[in-house]
PDB file of N, CA and C in Angstrom:
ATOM      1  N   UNK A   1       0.671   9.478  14.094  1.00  0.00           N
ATOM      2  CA  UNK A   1       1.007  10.068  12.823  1.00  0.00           C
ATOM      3  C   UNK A   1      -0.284  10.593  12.184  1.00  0.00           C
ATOM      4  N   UNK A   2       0.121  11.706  11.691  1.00  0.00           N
ATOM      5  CA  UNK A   2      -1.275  12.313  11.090  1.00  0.00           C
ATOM      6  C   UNK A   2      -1.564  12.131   9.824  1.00  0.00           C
ATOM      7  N   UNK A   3      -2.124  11.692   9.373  1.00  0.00           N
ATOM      8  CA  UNK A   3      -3.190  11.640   7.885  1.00  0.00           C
ATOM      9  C   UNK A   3      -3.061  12.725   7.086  1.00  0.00           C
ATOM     10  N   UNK A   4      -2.572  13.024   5.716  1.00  0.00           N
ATOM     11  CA  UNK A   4      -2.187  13.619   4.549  1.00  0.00           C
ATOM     12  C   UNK A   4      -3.377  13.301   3.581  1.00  0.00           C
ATOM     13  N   UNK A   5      -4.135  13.935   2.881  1.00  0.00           N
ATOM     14  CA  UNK A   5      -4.645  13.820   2.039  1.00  0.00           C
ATOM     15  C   UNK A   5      -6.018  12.604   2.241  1.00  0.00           C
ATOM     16  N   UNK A   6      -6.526  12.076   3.351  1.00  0.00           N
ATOM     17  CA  UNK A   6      -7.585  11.153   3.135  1.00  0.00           C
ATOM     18  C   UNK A   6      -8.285  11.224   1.887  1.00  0.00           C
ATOM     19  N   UNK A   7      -8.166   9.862   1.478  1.00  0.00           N
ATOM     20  CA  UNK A   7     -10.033   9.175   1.008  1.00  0.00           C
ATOM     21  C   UNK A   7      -9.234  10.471  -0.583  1.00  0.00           C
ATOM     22  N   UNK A   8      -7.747  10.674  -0.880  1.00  0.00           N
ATOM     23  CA  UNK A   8      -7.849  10.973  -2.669  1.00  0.00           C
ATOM     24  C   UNK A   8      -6.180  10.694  -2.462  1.00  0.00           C
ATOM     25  N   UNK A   9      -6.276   9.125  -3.781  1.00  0.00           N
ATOM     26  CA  UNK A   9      -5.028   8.851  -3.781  1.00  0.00           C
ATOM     27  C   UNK A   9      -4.757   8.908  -5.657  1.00  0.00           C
ATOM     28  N   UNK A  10      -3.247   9.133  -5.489  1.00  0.00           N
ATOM     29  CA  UNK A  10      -3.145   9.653  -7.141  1.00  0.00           C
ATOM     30  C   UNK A  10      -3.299   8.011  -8.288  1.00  0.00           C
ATOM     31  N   UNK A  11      -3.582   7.614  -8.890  1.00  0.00           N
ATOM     32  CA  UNK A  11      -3.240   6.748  -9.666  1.00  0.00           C
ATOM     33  C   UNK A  11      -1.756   6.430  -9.564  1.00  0.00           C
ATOM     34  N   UNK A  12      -2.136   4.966  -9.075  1.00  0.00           N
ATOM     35  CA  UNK A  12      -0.744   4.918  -8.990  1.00  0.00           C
ATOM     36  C   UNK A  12      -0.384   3.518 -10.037  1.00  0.00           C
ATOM     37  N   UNK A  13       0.973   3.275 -10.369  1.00  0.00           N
ATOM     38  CA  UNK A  13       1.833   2.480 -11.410  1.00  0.00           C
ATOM     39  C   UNK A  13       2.658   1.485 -10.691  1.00  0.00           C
ATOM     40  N   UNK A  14       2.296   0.052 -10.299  1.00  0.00           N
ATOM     41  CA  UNK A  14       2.806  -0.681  -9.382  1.00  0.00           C
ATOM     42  C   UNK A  14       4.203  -1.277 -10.237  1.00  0.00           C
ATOM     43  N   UNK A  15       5.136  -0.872  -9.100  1.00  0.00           N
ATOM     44  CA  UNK A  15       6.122  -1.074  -9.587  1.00  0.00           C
ATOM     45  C   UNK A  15       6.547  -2.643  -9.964  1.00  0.00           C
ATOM     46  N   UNK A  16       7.900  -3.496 -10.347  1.00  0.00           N
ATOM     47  CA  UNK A  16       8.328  -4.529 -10.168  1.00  0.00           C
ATOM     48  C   UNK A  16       7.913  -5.267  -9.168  1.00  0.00           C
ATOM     49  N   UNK A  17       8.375  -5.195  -7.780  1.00  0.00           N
ATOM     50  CA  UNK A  17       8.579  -5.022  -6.935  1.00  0.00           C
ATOM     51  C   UNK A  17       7.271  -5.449  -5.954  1.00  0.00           C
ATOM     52  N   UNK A  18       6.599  -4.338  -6.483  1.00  0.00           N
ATOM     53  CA  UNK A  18       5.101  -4.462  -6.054  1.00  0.00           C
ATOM     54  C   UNK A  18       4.444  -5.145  -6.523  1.00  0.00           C
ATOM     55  N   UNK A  19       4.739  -5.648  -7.818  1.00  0.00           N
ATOM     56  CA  UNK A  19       3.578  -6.868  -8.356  1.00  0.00           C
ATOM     57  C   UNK A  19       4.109  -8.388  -7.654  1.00  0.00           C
ATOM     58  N   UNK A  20       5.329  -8.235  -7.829  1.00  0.00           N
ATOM     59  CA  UNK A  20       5.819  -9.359  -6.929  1.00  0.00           C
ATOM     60  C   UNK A  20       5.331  -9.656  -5.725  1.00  0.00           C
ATOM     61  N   UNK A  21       5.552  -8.890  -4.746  1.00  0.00           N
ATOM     62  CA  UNK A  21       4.776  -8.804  -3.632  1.00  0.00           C
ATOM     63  C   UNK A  21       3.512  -9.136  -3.633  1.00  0.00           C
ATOM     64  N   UNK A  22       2.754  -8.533  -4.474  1.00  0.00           N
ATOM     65  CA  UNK A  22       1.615  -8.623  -4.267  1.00  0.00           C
ATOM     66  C   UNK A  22       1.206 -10.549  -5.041  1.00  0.00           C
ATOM     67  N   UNK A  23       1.131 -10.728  -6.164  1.00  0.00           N
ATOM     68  CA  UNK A  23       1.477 -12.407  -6.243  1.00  0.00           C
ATOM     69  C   UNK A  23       2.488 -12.814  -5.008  1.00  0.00           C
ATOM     70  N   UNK A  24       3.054 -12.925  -4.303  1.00  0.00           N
ATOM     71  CA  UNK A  24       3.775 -13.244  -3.287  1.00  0.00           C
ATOM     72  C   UNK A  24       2.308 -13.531  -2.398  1.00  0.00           C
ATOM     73  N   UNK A  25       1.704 -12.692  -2.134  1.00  0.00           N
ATOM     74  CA  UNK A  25       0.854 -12.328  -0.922  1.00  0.00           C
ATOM     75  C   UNK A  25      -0.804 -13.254  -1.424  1.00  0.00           C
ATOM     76  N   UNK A  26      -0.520 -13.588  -2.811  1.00  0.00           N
ATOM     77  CA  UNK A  26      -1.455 -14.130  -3.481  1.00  0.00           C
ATOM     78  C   UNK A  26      -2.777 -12.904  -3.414  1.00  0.00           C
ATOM     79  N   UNK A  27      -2.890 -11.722  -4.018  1.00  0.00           N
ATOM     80  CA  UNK A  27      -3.252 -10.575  -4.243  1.00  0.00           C
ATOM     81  C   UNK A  27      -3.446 -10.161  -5.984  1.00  0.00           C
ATOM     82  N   UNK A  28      -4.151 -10.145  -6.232  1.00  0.00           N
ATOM     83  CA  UNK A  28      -4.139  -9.964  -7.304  1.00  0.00           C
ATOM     84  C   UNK A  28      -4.018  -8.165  -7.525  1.00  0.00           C
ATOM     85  N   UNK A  29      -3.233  -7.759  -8.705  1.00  0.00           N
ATOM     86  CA  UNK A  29      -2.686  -6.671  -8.953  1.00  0.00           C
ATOM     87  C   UNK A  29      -3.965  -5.480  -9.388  1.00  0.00           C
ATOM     88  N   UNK A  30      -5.109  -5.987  -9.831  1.00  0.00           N
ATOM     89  CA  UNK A  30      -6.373  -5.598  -9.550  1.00  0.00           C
ATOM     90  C   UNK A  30      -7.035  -5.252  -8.217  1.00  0.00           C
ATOM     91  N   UNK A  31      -6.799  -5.937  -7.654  1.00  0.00           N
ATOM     92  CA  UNK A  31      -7.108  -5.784  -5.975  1.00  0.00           C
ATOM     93  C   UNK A  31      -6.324  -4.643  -5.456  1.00  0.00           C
ATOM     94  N   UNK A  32      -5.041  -4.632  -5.470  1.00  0.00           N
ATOM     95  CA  UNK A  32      -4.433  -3.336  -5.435  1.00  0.00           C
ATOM     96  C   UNK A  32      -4.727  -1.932  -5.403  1.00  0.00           C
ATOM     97  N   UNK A  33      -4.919  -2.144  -7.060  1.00  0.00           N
ATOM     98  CA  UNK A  33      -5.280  -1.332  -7.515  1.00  0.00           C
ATOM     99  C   UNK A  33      -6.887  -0.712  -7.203  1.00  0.00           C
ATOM    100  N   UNK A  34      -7.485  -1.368  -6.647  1.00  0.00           N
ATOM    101  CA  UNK A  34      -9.126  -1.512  -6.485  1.00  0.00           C
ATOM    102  C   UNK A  34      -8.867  -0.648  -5.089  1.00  0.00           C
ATOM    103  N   UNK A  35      -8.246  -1.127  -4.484  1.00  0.00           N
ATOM    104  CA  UNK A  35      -7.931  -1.008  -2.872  1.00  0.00           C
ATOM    105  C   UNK A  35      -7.291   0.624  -2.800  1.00  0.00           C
ATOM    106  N   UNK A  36      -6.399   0.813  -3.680  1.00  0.00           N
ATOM    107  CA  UNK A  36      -6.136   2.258  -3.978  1.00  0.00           C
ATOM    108  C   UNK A  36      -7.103   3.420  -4.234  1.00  0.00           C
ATOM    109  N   UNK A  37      -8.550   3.272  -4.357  1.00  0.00           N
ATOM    110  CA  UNK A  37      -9.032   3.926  -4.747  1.00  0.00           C
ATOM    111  C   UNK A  37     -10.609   3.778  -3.854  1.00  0.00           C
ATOM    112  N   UNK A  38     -10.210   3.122  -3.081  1.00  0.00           N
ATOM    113  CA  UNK A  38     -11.181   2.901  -2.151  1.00  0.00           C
ATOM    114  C   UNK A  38     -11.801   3.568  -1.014  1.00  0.00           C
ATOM    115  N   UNK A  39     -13.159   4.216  -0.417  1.00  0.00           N
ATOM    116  CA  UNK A  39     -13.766   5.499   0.655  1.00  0.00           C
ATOM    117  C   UNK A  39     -12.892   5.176   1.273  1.00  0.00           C
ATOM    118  N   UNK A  40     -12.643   4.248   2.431  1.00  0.00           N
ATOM    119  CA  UNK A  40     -11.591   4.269   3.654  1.00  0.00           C
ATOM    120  C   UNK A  40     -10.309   4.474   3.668  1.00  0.00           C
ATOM    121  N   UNK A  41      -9.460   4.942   2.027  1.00  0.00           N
ATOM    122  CA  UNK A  41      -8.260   5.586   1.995  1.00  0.00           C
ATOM    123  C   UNK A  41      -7.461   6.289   2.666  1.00  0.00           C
ATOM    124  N   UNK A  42      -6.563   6.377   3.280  1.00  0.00           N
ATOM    125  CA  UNK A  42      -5.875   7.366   4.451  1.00  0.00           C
ATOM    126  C   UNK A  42      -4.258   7.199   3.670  1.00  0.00           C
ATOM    127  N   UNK A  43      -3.877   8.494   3.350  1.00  0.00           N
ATOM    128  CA  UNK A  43      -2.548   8.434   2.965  1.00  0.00           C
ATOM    129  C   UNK A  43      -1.789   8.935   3.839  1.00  0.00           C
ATOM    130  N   UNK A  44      -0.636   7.889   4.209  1.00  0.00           N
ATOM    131  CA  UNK A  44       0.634   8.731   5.465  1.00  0.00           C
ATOM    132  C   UNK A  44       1.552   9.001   4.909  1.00  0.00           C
ATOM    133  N   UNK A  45       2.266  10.218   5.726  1.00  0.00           N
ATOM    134  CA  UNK A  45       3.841  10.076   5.238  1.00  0.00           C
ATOM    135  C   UNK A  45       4.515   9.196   5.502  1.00  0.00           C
ATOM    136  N   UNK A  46       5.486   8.244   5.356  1.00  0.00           N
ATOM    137  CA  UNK A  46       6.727   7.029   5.434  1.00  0.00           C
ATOM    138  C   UNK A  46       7.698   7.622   6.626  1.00  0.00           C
ATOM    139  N   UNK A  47       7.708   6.972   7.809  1.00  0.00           N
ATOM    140  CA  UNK A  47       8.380   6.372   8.767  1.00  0.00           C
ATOM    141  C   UNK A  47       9.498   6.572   8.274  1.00  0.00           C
ATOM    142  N   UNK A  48      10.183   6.590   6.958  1.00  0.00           N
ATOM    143  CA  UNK A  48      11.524   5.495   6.321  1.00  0.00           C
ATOM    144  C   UNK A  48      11.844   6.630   5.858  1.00  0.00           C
ATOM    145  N   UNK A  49      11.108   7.397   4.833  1.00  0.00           N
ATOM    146  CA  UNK A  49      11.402   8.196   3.558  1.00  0.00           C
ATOM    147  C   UNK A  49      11.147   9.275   4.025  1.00  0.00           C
ATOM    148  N   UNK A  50      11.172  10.305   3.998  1.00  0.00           N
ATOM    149  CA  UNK A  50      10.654  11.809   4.038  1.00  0.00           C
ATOM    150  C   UNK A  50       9.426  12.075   2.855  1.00  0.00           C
ATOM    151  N   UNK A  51      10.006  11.653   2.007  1.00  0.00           N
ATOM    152  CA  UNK A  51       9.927  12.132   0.254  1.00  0.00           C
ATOM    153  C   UNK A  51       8.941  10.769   0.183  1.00  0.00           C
ATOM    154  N   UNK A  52       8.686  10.012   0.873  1.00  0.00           N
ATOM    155  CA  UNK A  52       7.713   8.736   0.379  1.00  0.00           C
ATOM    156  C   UNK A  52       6.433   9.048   1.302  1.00  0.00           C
ATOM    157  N   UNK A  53       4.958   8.428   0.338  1.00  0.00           N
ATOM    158  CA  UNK A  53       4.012   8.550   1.023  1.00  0.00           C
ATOM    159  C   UNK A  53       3.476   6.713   1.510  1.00  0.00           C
ATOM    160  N   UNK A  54       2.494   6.406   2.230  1.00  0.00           N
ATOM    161  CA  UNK A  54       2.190   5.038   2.380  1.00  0.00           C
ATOM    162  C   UNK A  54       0.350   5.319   2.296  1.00  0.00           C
ATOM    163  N   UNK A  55      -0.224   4.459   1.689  1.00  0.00           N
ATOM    164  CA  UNK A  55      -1.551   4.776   1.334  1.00  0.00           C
ATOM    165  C   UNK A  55      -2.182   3.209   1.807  1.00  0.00           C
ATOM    166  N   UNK A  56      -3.010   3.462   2.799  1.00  0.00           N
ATOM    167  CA  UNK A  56      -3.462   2.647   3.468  1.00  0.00           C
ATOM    168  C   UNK A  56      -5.185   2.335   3.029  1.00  0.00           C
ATOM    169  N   UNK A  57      -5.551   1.180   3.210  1.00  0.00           N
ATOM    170  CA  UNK A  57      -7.149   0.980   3.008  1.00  0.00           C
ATOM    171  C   UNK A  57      -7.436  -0.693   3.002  1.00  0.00           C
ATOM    172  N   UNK A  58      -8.316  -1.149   3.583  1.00  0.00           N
ATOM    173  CA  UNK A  58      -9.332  -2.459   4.137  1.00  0.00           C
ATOM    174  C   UNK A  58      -7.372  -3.295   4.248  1.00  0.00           C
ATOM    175  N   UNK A  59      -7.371  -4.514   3.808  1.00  0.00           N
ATOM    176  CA  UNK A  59      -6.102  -5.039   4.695  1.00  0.00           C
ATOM    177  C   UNK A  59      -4.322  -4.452   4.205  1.00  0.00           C
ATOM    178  N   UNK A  60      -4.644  -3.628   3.229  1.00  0.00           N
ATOM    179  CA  UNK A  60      -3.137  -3.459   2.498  1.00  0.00           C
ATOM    180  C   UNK A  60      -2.656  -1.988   3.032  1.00  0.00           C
ATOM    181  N   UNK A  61      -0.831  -1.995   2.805  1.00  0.00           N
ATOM    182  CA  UNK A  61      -0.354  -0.329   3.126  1.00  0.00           C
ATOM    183  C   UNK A  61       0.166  -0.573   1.870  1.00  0.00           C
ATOM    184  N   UNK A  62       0.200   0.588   1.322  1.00  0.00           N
ATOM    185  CA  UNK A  62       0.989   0.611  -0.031  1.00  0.00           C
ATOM    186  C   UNK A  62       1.874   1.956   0.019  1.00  0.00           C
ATOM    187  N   UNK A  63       3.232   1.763   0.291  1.00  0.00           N
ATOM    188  CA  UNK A  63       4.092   2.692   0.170  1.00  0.00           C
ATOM    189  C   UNK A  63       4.333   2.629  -1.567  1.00  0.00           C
ATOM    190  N   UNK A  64       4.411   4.368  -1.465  1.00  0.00           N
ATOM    191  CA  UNK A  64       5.049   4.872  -2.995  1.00  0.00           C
ATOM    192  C   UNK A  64       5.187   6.215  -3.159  1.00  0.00           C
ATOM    193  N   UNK A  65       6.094   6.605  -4.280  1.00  0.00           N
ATOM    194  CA  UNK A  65       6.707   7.708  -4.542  1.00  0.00           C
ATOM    195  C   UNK A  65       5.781   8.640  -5.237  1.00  0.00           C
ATOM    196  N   UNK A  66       5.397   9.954  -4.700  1.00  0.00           N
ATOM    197  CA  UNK A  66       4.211  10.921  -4.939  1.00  0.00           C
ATOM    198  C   UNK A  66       5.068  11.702  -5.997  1.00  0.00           C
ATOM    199  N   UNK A  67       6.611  11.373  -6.512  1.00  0.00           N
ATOM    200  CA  UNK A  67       7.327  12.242  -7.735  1.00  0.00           C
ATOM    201  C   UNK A  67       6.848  11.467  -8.877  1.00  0.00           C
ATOM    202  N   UNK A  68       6.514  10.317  -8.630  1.00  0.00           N
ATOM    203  CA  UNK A  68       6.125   9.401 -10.507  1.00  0.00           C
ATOM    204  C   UNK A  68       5.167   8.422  -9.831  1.00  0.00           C
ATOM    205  N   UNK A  69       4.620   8.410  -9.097  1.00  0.00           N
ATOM    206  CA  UNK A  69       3.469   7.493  -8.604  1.00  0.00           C
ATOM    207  C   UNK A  69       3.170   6.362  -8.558  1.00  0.00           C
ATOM    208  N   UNK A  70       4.202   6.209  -8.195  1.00  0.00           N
ATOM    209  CA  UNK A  70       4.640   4.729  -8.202  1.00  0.00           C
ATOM    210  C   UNK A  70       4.760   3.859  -7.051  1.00  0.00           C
ATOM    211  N   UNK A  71       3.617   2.563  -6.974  1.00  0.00           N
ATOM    212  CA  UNK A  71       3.641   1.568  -5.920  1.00  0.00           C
ATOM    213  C   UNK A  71       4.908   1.005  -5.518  1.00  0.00           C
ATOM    214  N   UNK A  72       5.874   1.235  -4.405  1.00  0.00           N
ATOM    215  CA  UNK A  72       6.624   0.602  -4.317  1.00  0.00           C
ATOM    216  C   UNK A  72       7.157  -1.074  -4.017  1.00  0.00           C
ATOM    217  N   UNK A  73       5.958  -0.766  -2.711  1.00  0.00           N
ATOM    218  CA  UNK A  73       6.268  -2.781  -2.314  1.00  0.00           C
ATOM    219  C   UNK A  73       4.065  -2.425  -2.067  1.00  0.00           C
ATOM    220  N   UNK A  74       3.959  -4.045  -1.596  1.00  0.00           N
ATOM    221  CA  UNK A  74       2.310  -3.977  -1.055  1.00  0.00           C
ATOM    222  C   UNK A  74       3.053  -4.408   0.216  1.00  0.00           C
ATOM    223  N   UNK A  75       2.233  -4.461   1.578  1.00  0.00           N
ATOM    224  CA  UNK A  75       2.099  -4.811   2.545  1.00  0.00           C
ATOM    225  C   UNK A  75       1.450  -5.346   2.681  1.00  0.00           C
ATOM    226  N   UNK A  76       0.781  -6.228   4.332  1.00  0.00           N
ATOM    227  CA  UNK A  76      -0.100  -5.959   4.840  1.00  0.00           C
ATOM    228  C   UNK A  76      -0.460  -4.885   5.972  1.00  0.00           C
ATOM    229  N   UNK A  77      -1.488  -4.709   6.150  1.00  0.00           N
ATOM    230  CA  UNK A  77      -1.692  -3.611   7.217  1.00  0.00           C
ATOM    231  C   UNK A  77      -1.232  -4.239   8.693  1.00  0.00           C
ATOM    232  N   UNK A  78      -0.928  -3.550   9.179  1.00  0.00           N
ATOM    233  CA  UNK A  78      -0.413  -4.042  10.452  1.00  0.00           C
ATOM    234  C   UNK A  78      -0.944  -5.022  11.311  1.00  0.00           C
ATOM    235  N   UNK A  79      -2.012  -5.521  11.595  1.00  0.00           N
ATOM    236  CA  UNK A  79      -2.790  -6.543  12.290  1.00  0.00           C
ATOM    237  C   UNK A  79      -2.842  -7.637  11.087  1.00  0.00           C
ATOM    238  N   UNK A  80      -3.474  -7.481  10.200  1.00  0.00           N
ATOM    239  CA  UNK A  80      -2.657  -8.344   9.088  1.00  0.00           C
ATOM    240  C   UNK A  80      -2.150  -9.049   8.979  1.00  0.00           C
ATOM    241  N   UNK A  81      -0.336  -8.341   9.127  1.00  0.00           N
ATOM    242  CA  UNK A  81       0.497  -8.627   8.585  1.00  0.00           C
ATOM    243  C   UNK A  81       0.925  -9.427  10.019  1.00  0.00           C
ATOM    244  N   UNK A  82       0.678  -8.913  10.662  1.00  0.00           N
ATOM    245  CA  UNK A  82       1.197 -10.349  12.220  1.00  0.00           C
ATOM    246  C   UNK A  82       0.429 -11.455  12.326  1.00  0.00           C
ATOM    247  N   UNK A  83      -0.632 -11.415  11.617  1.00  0.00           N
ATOM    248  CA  UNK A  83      -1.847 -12.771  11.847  1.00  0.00           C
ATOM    249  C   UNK A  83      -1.066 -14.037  10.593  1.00  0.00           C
ATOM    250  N   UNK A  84      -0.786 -12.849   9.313  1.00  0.00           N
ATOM    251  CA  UNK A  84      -0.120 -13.983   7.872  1.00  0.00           C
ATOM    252  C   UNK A  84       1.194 -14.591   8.767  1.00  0.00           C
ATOM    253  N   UNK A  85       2.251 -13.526   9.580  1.00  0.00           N
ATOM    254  CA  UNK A  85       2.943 -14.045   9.765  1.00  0.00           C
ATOM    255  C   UNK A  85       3.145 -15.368  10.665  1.00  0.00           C
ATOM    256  N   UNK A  86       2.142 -15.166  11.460  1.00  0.00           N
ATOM    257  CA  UNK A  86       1.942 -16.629  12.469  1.00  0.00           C
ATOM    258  C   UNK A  86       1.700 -17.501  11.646  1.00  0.00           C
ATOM    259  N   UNK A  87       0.783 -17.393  10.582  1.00  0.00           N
ATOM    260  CA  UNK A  87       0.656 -18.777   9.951  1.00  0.00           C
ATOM    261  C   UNK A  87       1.844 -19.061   8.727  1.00  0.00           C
ATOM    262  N   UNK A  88       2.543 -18.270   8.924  1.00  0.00           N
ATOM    263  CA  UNK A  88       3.715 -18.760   8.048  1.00  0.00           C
ATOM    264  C   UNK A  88       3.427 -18.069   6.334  1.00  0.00           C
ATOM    265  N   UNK A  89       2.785 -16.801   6.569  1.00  0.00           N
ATOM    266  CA  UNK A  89       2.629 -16.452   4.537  1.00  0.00           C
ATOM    267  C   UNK A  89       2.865 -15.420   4.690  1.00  0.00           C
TER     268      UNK A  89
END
């Protein structure tokens, strides 16, 4: 999948959803947000959505809507997110 926009992501407004997640993940909503705006930024288009982008950087993916800019869920990044899952978080 090819890369949209590297390294410039819009301000984004973490949704419900996403703050949950992210306290879920024990992440603070600062970190997020920190992580959003970070050199190693790579924004993809969504697998899922057409109309959704996913904005990737150091361990998080953050899918969200490029019409109101809005964080939808946090992730982890893919290697990540299989290492939390072995240990059960």
């Amino acid at each position: 999948m090819e890369a949209i926009h590297p390294n410039s992501a819009p301000m984004l407004t973490l949704s419900k959803h996403a703050r949950f997640r992210a306290a879920q993940m024990g992440i603070p909503t600062k970190e997020v947000k920190r992580i959003l705006q970070a050199d190693d930024l790579t924004i993809y288009p969504s697998n899922l959505a057409p109309h959704l982008r996913v904005a990737v950087a150091g361990r998080l993916a953050v899918p969200y809507d490029p019409s109101n800019n809005e964080a939808l869920t946090v992730l982890w990044r893919g290697e990540d997110r299989r290492e939390h899952a072995r240990r059960g978080l």
